[in-house]
N, C-alpha and C. Protein backbone atom coordinates (compact mmCIF):
# COMPACT_ATOMS: atom_id res chain seq x y z
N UNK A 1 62.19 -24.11 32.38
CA UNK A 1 60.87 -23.55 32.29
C UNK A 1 59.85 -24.68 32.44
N UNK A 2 59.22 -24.52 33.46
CA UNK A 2 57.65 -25.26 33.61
C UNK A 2 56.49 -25.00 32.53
N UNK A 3 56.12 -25.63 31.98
CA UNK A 3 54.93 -25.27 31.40
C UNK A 3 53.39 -26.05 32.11
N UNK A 4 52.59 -25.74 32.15
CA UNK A 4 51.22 -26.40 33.04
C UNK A 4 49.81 -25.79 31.81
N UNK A 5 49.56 -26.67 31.60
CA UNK A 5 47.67 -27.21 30.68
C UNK A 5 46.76 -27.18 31.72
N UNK A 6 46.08 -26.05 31.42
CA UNK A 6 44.65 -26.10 32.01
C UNK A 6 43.52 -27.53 31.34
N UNK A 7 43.06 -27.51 32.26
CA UNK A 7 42.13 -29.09 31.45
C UNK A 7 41.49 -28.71 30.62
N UNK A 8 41.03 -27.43 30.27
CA UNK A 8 40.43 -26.95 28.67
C UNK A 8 41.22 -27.09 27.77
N UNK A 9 42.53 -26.87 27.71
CA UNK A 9 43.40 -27.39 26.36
C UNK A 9 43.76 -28.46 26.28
N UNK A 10 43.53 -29.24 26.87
CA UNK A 10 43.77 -31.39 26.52
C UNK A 10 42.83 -31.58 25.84
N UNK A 11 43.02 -32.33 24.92
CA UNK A 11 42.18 -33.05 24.21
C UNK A 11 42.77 -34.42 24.17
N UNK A 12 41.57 -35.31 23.59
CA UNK A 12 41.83 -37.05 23.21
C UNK A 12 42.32 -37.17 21.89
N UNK A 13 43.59 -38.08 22.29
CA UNK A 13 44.29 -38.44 21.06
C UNK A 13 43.30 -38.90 20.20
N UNK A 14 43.12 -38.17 19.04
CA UNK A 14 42.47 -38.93 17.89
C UNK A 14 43.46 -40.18 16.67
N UNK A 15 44.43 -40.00 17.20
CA UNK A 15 44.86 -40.84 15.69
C UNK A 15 46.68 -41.00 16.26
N UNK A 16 47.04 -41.99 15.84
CA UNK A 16 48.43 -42.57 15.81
C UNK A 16 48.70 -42.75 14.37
N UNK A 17 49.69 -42.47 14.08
CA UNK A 17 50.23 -42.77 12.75
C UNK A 17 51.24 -43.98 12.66
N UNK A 18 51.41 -44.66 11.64
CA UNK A 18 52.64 -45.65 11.69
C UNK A 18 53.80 -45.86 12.47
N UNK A 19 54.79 -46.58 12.63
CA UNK A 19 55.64 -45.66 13.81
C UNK A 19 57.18 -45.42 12.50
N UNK A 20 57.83 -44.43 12.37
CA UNK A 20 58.89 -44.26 11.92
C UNK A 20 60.25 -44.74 12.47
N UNK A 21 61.32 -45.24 11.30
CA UNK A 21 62.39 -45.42 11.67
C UNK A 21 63.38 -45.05 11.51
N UNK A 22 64.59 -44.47 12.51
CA UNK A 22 65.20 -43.71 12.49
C UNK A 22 66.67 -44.08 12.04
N UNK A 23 66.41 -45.12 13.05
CA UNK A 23 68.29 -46.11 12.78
C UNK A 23 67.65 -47.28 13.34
N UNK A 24 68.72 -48.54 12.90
CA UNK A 24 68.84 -49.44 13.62
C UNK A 24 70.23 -49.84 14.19
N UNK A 25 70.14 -50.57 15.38
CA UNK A 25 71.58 -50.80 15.58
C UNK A 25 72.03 -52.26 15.90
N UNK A 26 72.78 -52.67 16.10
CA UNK A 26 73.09 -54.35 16.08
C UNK A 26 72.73 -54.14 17.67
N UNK A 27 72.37 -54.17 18.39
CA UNK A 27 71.55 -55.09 19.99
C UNK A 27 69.93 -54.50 19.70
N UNK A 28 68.90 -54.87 19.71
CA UNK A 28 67.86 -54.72 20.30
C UNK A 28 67.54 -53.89 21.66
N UNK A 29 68.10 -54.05 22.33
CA UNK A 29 68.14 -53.13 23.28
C UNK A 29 68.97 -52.17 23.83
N UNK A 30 68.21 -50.75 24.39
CA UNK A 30 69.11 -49.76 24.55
C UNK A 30 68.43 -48.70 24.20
N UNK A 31 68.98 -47.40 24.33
CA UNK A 31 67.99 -46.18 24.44
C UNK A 31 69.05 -44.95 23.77
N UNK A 32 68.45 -44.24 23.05
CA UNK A 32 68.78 -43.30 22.98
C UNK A 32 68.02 -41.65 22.38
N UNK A 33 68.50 -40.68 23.17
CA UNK A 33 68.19 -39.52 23.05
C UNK A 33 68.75 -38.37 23.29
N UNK A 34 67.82 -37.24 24.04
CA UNK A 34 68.40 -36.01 23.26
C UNK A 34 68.69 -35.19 24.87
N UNK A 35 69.37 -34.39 25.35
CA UNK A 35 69.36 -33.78 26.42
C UNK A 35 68.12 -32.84 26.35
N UNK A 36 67.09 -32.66 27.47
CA UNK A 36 66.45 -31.58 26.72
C UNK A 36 67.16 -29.98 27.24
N UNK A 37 67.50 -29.88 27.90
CA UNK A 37 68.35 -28.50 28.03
C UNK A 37 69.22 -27.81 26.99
N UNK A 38 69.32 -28.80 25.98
CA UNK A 38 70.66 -28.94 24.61
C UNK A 38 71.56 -28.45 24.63
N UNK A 39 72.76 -28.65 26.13
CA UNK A 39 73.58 -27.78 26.13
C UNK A 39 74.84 -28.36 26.00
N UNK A 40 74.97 -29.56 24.97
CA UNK A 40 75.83 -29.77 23.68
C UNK A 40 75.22 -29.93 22.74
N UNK A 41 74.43 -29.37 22.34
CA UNK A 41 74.11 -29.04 21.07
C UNK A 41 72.79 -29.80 20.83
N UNK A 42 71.83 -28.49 19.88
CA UNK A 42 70.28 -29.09 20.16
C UNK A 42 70.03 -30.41 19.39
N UNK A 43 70.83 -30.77 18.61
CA UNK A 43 70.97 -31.81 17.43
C UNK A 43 71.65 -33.25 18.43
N UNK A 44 72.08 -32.98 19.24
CA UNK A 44 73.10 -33.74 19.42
C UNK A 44 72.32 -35.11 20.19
N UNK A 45 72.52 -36.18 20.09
CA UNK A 45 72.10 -37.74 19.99
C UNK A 45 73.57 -39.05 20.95
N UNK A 46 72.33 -38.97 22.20
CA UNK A 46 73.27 -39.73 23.15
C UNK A 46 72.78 -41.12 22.97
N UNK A 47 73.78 -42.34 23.11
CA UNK A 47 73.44 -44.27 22.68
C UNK A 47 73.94 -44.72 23.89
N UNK A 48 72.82 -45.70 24.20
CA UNK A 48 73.59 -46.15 25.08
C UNK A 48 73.25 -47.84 24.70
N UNK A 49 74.08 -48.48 23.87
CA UNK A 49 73.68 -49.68 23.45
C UNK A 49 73.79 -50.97 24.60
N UNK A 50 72.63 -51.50 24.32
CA UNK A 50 72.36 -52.63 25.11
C UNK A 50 71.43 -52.64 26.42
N UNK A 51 71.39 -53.52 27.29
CA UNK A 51 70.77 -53.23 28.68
C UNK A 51 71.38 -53.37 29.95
N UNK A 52 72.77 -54.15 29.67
CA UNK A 52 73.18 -54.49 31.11
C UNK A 52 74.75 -54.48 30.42
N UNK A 53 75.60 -54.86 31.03
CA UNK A 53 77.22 -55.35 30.78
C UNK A 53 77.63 -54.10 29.58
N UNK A 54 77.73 -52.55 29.98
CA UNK A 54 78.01 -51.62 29.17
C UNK A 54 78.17 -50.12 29.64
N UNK A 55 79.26 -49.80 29.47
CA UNK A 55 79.52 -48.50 30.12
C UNK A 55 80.03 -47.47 29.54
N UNK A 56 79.58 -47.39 27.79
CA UNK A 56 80.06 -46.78 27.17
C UNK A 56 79.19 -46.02 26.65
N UNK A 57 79.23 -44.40 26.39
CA UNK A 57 77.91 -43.72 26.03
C UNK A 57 78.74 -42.87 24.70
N UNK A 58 77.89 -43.37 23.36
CA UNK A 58 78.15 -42.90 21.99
C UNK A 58 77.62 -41.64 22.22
N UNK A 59 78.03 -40.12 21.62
CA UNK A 59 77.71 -38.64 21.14
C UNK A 59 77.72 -38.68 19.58
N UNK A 60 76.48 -38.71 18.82
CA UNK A 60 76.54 -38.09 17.95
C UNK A 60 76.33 -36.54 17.86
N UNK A 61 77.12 -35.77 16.54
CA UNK A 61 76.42 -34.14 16.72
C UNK A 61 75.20 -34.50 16.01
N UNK A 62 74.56 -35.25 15.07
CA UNK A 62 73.02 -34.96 14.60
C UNK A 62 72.53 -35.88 14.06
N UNK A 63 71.36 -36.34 13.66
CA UNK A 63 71.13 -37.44 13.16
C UNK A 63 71.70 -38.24 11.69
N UNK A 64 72.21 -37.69 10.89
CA UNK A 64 72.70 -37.98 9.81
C UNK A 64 73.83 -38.90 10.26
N UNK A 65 74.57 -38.10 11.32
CA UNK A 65 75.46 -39.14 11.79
C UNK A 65 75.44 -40.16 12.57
N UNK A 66 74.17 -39.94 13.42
CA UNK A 66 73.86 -41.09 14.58
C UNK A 66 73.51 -42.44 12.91
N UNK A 67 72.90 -42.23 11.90
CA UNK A 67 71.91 -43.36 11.17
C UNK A 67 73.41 -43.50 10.09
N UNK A 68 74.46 -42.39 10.40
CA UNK A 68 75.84 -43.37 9.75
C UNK A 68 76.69 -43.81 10.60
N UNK A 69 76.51 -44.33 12.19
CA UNK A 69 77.20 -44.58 12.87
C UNK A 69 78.42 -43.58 13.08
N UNK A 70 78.28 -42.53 12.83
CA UNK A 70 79.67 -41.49 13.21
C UNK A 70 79.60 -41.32 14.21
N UNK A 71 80.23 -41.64 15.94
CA UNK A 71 80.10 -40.91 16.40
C UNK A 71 81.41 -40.12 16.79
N UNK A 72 80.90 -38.83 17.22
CA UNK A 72 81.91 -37.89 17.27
C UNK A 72 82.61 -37.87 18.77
N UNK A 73 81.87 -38.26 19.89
CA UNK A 73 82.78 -38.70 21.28
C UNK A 73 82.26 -40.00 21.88
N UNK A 74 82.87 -40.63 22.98
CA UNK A 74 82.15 -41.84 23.21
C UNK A 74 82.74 -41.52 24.71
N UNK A 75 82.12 -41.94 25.70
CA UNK A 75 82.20 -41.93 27.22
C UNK A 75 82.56 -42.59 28.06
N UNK A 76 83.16 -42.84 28.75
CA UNK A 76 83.36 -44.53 29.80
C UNK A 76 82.81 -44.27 31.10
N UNK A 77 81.78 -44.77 31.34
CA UNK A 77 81.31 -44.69 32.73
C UNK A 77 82.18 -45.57 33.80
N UNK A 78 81.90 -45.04 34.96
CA UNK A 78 82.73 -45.77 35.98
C UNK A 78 82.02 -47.09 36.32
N UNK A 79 80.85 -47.37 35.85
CA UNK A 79 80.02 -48.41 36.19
C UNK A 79 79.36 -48.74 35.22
N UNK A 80 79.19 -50.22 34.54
CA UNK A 80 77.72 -50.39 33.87
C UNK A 80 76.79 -50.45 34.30
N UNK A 81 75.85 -50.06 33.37
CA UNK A 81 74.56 -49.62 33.33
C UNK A 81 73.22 -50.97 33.71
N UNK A 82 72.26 -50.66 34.20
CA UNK A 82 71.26 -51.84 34.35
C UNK A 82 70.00 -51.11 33.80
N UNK A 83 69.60 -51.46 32.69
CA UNK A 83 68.44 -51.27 32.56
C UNK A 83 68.51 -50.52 31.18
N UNK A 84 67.29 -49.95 30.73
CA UNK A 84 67.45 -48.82 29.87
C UNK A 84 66.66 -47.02 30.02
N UNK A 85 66.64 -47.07 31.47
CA UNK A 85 66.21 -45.89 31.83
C UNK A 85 67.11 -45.11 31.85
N UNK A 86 67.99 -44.93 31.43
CA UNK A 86 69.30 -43.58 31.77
C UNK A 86 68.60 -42.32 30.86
N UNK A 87 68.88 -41.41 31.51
CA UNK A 87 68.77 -39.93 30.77
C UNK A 87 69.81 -39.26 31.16
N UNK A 88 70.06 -38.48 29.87
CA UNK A 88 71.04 -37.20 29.75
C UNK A 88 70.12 -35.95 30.18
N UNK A 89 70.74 -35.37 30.88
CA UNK A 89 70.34 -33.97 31.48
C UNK A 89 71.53 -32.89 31.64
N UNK A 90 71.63 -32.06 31.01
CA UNK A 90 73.22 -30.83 30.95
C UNK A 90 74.07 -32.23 30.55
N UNK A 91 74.61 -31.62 30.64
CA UNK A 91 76.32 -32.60 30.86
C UNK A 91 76.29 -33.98 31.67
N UNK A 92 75.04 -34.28 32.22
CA UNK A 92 75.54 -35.32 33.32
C UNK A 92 74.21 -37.01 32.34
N UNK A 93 74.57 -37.99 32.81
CA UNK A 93 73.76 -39.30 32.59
C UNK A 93 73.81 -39.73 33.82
N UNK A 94 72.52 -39.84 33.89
CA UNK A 94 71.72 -40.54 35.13
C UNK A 94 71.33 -42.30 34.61
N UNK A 95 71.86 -43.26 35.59
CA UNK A 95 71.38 -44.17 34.92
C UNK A 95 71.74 -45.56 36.23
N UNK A 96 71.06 -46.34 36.47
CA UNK A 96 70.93 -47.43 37.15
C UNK A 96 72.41 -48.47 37.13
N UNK A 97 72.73 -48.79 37.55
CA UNK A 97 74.10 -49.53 38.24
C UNK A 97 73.80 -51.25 38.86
């Protein structure tokens, strides 16, 4: 589903709040998130630790477990990854080589 804002409903950010923390993990770099389609589950939390030399993608089912390190599947890509732009979309990770 597309959604589209007429320029009458934008408004200017008035205010930022602190930034919250969710987990930390031993590399500094690396990305992780959520499919937005959620079709493993709307909870469910994809890692992809690091930025380069890594081809392994952590599944948590929800955050309790992503911030206790549980994860419940882990992935082997045929290639490592370059960068930290990868996204999960359905079933598939898109991500730089």
């Amino acid at each position: 589903m597309l959604i589209f804002f007429a320029a009458s409903s934008c408004t200017t950010i008035k205010n930022v709040g602190s930034p919250i923390t969710h987990n930390t993990l031993t590399k500094t770099q690396g990305a992780w998130m959520k499919d937005p389609l959620e079709s493993m589950g709307n909870d469910t939390i994809f890692v992809l630790e690091n930025y380069y030399q890594n081809n392994v993608v952590k599944q948590f089912e929800n955050m309790e477990k992503f911030k206790a390190d549980e994860a419940n599947k882990t992935y082997t890509l045929p290639y490592d990854w370059d960068g930290t732009g990868a996204v999960v979309y359905g079933q598939y990770v898109y991500y730089n080589r």
